[in-house]
Protein backbone atom coordinates (compact mmCIF):
# COMPACT_ATOMS: atom_id res chain seq x y z
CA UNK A 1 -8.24 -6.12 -21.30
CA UNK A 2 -7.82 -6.38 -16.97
CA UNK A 3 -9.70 -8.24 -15.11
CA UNK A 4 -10.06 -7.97 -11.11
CA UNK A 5 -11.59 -10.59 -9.02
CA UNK A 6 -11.15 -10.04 -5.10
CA UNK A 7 -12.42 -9.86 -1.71
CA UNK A 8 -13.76 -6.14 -0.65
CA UNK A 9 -12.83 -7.64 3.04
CA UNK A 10 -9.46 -7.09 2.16
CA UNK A 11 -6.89 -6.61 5.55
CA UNK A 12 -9.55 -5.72 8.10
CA UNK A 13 -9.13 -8.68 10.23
CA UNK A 14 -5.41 -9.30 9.53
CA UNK A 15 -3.89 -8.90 12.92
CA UNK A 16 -0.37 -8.27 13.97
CA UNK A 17 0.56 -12.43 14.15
CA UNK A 18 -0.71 -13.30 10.84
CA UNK A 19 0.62 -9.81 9.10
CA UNK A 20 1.13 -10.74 5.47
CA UNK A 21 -0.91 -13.96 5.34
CA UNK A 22 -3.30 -12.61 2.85
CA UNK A 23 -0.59 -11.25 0.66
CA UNK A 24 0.74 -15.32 1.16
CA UNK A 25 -2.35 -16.56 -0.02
CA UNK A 26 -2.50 -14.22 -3.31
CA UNK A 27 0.55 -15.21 -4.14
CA UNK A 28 0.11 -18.97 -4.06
CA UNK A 29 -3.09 -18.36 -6.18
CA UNK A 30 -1.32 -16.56 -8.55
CA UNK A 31 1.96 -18.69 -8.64
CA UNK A 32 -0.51 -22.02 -9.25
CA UNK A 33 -2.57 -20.49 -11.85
CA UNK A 34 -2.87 -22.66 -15.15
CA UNK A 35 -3.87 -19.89 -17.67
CA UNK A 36 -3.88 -19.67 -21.37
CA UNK A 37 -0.48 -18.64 -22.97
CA UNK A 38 -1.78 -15.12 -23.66
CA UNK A 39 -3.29 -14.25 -20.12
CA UNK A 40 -1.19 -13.27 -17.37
CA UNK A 41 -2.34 -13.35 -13.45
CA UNK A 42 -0.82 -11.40 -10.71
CA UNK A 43 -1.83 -11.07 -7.03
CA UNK A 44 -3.48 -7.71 -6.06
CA UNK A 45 -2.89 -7.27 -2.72
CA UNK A 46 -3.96 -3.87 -0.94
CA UNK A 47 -5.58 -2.64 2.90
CA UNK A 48 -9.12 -2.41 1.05
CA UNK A 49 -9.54 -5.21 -1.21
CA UNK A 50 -7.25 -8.62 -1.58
CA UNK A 51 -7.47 -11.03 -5.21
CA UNK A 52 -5.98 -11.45 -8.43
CA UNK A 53 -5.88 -9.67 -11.52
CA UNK A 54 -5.61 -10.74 -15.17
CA UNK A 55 -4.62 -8.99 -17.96
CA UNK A 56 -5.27 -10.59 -21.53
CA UNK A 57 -5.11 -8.86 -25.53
CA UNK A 58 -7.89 -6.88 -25.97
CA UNK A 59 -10.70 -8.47 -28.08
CA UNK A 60 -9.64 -9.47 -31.59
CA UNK A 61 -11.54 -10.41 -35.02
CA UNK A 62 -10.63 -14.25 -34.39
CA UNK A 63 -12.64 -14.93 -31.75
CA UNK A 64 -16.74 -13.88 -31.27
CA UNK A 65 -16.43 -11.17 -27.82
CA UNK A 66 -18.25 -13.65 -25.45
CA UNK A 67 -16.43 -16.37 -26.10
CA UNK A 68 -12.53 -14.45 -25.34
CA UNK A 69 -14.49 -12.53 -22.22
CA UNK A 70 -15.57 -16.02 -21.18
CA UNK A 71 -12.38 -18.06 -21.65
CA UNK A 72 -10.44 -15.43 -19.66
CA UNK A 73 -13.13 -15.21 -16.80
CA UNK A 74 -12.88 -19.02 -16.69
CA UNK A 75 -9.30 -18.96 -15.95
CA UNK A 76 -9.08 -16.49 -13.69
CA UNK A 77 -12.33 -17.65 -11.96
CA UNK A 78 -10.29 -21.23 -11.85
CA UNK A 79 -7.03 -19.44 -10.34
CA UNK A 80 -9.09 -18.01 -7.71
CA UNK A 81 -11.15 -20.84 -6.52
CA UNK A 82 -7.92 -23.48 -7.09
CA UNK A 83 -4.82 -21.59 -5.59
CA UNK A 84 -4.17 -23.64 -2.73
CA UNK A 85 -4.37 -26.83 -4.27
CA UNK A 86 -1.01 -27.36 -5.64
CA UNK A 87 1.48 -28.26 -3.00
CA UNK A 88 4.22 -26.47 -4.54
CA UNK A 89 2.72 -23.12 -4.79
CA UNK A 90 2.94 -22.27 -1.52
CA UNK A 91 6.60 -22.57 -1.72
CA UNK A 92 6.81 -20.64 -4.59
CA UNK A 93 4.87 -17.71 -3.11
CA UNK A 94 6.97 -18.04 0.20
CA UNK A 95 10.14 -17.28 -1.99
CA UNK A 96 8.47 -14.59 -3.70
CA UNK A 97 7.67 -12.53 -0.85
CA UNK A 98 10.81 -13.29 1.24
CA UNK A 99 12.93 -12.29 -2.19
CA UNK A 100 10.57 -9.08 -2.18
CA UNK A 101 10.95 -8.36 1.91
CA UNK A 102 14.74 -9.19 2.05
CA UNK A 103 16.19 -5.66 1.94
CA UNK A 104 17.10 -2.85 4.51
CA UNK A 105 14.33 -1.12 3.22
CA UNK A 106 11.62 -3.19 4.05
CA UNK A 107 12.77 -3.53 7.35
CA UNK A 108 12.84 -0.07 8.00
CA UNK A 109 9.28 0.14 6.50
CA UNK A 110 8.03 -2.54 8.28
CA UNK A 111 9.23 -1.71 11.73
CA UNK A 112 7.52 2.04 10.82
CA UNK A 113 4.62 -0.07 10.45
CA UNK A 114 4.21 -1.88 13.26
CA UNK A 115 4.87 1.53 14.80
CA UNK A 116 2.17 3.11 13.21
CA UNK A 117 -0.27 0.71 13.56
CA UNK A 118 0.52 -1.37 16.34
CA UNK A 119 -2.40 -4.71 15.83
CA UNK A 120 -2.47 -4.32 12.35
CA UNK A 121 0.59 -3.27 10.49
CA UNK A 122 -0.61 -4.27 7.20
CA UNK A 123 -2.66 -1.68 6.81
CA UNK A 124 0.33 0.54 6.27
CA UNK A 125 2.35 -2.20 4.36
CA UNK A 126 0.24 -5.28 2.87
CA UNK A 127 2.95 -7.47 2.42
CA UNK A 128 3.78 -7.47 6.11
CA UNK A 129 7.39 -8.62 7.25
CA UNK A 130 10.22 -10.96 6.58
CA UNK A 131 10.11 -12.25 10.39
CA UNK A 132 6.58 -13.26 10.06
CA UNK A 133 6.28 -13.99 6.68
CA UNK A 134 8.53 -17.06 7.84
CA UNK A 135 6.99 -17.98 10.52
CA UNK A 136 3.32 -17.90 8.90
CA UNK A 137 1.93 -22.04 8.91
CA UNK A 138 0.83 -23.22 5.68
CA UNK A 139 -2.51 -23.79 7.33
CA UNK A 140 -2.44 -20.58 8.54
CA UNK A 141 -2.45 -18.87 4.80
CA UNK A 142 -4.31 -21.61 3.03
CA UNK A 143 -7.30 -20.94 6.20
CA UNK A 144 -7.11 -16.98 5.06
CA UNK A 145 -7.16 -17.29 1.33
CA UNK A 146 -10.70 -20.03 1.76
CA UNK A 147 -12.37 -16.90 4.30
CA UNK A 148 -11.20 -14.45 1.51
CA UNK A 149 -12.85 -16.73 -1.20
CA UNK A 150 -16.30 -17.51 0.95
CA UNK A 151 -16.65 -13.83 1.57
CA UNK A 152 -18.32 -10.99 -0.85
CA UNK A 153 -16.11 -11.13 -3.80
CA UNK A 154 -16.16 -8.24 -6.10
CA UNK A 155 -15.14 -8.20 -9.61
CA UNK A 156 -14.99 -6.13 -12.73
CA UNK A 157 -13.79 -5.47 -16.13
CA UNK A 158 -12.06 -3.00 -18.31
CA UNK A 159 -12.55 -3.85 -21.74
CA UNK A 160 -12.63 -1.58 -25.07
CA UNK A 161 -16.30 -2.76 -25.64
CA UNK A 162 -19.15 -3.81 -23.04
CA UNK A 163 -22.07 -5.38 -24.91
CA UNK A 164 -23.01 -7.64 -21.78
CA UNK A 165 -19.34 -9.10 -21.45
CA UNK A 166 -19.44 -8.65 -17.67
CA UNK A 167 -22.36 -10.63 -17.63
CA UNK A 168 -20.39 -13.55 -19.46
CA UNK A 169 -17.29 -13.06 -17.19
CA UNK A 170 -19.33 -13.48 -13.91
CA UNK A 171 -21.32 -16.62 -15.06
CA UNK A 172 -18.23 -18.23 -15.87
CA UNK A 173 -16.29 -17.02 -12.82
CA UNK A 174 -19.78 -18.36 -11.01
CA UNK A 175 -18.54 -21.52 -12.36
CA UNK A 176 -16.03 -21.98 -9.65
CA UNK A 177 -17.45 -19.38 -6.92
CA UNK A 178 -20.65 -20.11 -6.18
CA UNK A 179 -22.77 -17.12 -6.38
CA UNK A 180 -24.36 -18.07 -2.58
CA UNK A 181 -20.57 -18.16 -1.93
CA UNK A 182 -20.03 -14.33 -2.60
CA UNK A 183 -22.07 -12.80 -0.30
CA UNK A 184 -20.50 -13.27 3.04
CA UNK A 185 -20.23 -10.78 5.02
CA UNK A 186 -16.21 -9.56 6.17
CA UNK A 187 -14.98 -10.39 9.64
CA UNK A 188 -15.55 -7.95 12.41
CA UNK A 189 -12.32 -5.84 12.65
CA UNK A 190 -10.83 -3.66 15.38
CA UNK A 191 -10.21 -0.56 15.49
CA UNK A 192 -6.54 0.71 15.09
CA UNK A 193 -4.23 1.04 17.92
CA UNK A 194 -2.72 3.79 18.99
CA UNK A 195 0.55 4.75 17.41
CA UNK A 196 3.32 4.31 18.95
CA UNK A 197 5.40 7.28 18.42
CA UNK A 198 9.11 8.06 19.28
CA UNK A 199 12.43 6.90 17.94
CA UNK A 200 12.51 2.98 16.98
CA UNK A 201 15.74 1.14 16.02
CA UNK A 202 16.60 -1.45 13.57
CA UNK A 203 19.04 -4.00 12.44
CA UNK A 204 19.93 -3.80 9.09
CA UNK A 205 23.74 -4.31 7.35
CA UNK A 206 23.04 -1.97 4.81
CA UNK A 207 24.10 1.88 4.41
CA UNK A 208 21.39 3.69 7.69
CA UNK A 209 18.29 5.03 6.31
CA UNK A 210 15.56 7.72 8.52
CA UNK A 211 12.19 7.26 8.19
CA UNK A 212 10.24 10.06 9.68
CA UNK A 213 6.31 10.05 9.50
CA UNK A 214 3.03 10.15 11.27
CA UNK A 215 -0.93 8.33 11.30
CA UNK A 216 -2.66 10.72 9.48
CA UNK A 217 -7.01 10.04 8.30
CA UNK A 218 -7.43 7.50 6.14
CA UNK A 219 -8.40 7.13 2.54
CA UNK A 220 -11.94 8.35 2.20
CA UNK A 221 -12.03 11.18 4.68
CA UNK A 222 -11.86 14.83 3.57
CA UNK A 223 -8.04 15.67 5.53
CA UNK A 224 -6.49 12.91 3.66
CA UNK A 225 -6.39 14.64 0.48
CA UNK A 226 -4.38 16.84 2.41
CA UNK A 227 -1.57 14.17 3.43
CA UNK A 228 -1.01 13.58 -0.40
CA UNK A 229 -0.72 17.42 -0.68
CA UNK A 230 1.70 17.78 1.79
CA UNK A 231 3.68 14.60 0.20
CA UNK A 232 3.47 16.28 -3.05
CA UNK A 233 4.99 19.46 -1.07
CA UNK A 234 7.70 17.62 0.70
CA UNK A 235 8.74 15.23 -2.10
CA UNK A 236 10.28 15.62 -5.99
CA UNK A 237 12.17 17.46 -7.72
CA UNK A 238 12.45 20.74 -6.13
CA UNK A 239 10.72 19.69 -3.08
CA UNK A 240 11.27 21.00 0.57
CA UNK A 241 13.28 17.58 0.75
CA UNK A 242 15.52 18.33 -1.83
CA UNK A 243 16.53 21.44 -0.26
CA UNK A 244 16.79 20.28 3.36
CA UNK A 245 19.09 17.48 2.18
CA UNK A 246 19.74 16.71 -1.11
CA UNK A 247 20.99 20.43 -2.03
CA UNK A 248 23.51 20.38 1.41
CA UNK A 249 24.86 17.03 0.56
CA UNK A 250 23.49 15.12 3.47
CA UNK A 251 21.45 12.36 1.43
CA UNK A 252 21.70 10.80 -2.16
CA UNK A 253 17.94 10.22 -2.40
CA UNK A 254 14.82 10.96 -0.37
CA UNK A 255 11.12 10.82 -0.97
CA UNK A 256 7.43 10.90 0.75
CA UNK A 257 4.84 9.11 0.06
CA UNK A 258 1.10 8.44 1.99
CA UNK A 259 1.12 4.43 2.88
CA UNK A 260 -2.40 2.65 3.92
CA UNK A 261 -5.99 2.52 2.22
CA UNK A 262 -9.41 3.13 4.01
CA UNK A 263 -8.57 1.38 7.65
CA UNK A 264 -5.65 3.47 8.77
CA UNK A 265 -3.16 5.44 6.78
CA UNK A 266 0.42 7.24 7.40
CA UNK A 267 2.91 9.93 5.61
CA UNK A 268 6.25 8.61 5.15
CA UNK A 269 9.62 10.00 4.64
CA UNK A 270 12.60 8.27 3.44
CA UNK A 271 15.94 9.16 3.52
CA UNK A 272 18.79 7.43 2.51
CA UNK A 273 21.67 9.18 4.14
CA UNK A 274 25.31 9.58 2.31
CA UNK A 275 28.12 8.34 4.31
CA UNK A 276 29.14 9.20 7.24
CA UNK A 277 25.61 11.87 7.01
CA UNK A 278 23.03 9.73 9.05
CA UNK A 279 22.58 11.92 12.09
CA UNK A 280 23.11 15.06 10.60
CA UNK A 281 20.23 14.00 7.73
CA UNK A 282 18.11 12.85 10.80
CA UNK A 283 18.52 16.07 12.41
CA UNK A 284 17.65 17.95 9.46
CA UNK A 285 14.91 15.54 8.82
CA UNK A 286 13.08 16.30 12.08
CA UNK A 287 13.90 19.65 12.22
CA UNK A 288 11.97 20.05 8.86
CA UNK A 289 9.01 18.50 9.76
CA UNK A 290 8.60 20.43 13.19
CA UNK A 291 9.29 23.67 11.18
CA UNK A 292 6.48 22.71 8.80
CA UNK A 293 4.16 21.81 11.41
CA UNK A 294 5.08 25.58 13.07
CA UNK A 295 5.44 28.16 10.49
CA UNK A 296 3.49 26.26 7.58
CA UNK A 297 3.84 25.47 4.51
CA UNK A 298 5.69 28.31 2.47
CA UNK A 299 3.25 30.01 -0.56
CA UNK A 300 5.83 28.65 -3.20
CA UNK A 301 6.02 25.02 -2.39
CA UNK A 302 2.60 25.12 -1.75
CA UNK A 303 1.63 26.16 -5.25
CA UNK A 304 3.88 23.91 -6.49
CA UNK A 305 2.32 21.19 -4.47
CA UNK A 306 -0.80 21.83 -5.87
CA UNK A 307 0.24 21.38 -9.16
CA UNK A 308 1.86 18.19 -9.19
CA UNK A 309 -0.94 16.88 -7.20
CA UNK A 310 -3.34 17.62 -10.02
CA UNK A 311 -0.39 16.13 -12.82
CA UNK A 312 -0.28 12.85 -10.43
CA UNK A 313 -3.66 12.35 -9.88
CA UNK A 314 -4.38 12.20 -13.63
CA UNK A 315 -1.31 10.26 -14.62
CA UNK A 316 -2.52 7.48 -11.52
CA UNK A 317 -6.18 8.05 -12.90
CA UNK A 318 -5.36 7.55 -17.09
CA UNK A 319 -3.42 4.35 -16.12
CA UNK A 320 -5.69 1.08 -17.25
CA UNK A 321 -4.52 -0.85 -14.07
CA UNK A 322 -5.72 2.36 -11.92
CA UNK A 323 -8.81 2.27 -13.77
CA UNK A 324 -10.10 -1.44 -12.98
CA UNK A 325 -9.49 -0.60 -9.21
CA UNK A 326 -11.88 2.35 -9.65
CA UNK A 327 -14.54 -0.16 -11.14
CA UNK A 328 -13.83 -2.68 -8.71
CA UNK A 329 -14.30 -0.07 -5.78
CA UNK A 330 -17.48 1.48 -7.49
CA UNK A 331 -16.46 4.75 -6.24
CA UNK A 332 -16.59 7.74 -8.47
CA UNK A 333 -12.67 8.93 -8.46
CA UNK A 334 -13.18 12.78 -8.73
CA UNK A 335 -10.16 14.88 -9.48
CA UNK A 336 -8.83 17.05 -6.47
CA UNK A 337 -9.68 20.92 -6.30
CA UNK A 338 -7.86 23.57 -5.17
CA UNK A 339 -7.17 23.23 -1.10
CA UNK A 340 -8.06 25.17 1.82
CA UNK A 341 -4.78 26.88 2.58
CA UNK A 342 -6.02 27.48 6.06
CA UNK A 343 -7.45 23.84 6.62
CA UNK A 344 -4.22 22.49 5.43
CA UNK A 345 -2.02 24.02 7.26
CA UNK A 346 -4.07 23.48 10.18
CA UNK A 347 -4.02 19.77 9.01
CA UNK A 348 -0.28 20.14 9.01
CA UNK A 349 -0.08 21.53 12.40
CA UNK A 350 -1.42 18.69 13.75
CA UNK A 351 -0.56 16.05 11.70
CA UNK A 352 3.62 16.42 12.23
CA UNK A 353 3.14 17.97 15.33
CA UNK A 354 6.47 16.65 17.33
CA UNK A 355 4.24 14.39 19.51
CA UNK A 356 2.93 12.63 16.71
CA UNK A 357 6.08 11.52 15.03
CA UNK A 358 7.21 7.76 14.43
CA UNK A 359 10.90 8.13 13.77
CA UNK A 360 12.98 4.88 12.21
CA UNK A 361 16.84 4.38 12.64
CA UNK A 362 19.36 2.09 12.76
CA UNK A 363 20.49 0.19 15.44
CA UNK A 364 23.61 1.14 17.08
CA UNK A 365 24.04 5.00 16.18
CA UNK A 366 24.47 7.66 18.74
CA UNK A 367 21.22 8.35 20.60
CA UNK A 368 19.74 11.70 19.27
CA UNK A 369 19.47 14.48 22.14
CA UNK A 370 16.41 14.86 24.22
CA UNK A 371 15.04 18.01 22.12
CA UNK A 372 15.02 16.40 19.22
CA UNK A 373 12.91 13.24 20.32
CA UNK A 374 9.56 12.94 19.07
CA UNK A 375 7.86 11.15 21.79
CA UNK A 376 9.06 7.98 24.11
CA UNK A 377 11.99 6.47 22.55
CA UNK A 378 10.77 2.72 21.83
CA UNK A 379 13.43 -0.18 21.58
């Protein structure tokens, strides 16, 4: 049995100096929670929707429906409403998201982010970054979490039975959120900056990685269908990836992915280049993409594309955790057709058109040549 309890306000408002402060606050909750040995509570922490989520044994023969519905919504309503209170779990979250932020690879993503989305890079990565995760006041995340849990909280339920149960979860959960307290409307938001495309550098002492990828629409709008397409296309086994670097021995692992929600949302690629390969993987890399976005994608990849598309949508879409989200969101989740070759290529055109590319790499290699540039080098 899952619950979800959160805030439909989500990131909106979370601005570039207070990046990950929500992610903070869902933490603490989580890490101060005093549940019932059988219930567990994590923090759920995406662009459109911020809270916690419990998961507890699905009803059993020793105790009457209502009652294990009830004593589950109780403690997670309590978690929700209480998370700031203990002094030490805002310690204990701190650690957790540092331990989770302290790699090369986070760095790389994060500085993509902030490209991507200048003012709010948590709409591409929710966590935000290590540098302002430690700079973030108590006050600060404590002040975040209390708008998150005066504003209009959403929940919902995934149980083997219904009977009325999520009738029994709310009133308890209305035991510690007021039901005049989940109504507020979410903060007024801006709009999402332009990107700022181009070559950006980082520090990192690991082995170099390249991160190549561009804003593309957001959850919700008809072309971003087509950005998970063209991930499916680019990434996997047998993927144009594997062939532009994997096959030639230029990188030991690579992958794309589409990073955001419903505010703003991006297509990533990550390579992690073998020794001595950076520049000639980050050459390949871009050369890819600004193929793609010329000629197309090529009829075989497509149709391969296509497929795995459909196989990961209903993997994501059978998985209970998925499931709850749906619920929460009270959207329909419909599973994708076949594409408009035509539209997606045009989408494609556009999308990784040169101009439009972020590129991530680390500090101190040789500057690439001028052709190769996406846009205004940033440093």
């Amino acid at each position: 049995m899952l619950m979800l309890l959160g805030s439909p306000c989500g990131l909106g408002d979370e601005a570039a100096e207070d990046a990950g402060s929500a992610a903070l606050g869902a933490l603490s909750a989580a890490a101060s929670a005093s549940l019932p040995q059988d219930v567990a509570v994590e923090p759920w922490v995406t662009p459109g929707g911020v809270g916690l989520l419990v998961q507890a044994p699905a009803l059993a023969a020793a105790e009457p429906p209502a009652a294990h519905v009830g004593r589950i919504a109780r403690a997670l309503g309590e978690a929700f409403a209480m998370g700031q209170d203990d002094p030490d779990s805002f310690a204990r979250a701190r650690r957790a998201i540092l331990a989770s932020l302290g790699n090369d690879a986070n760095r790389y993503l994060e500085a993509f982010a902030r490209a991507a989305v200048p003012n709010h890079p948590s709409w591409i990565a929710p966590l935000g970054g290590m540098e302002r995760a430690l700079g973030l006041e108590d006050r600060r995340v404590r002040a975040r979490w209390r708008a998150l849990q005066r504003s209009a909280l959403r929940f919902a339920l995934l149980a083997p039975a219904d009977g009325g149960l999520d009738a029994v979860a709310g009133r308890e959960i209305d035991r510690w959120l007021l039901e005049q307290a989940r109504g507020g409307a979410c903060p007024e938001r801006s709009a999402a900056a332009a990107p700022l495309t181009g070559t950006h550098r980082v520090l990192a002492a690991g082995p170099g990685r390249v991160l190549v990828g561009a804003r593309v629409p957001p959850a919700g709008e008809p072309d971003h269908e087509l950005a998970r397409l063209t991930a499916a296309a680019l990434g996997g086994k047998g993927g144009l990836l594997d062939r532009a670097l994997l096959a030639p021995g230029l990188a030991s692992a690579c992958s794309a992915r589409v990073l955001g929600g419903i505010w703003a949302a991006a297509l990533l690629v990550d390579a992690q280049p073998l020794p001595g390969k950076l520049e000639p993987a980050r050459r390949a890399l871009v050369e890819l993409v600004a193929t793609l976005a010329q000629d197309g994608i090529p009829d075989a990849p497509a149709r391969r594309a296509e497929r795995l598309w459909a196989e990961q949508w209903r993997a994501e879409h059978s998985d209970p955790r998925r499931r709850v989200q749906d619920l929460w969101r009270g959207v329909p989740s419909r599973p994708p057709g076949a594409p408009d070759r035509r539209r997606w290529q045009a989408f494609v055109a556009e999308a990784l058109a040169p101009s439009k590319l972020i590129v991530v790499v680390p500090a101190g290699e040789a500057e690439p040549a001028p052709a190769d540039e996406a846009g205004p080098r940033r440093e």
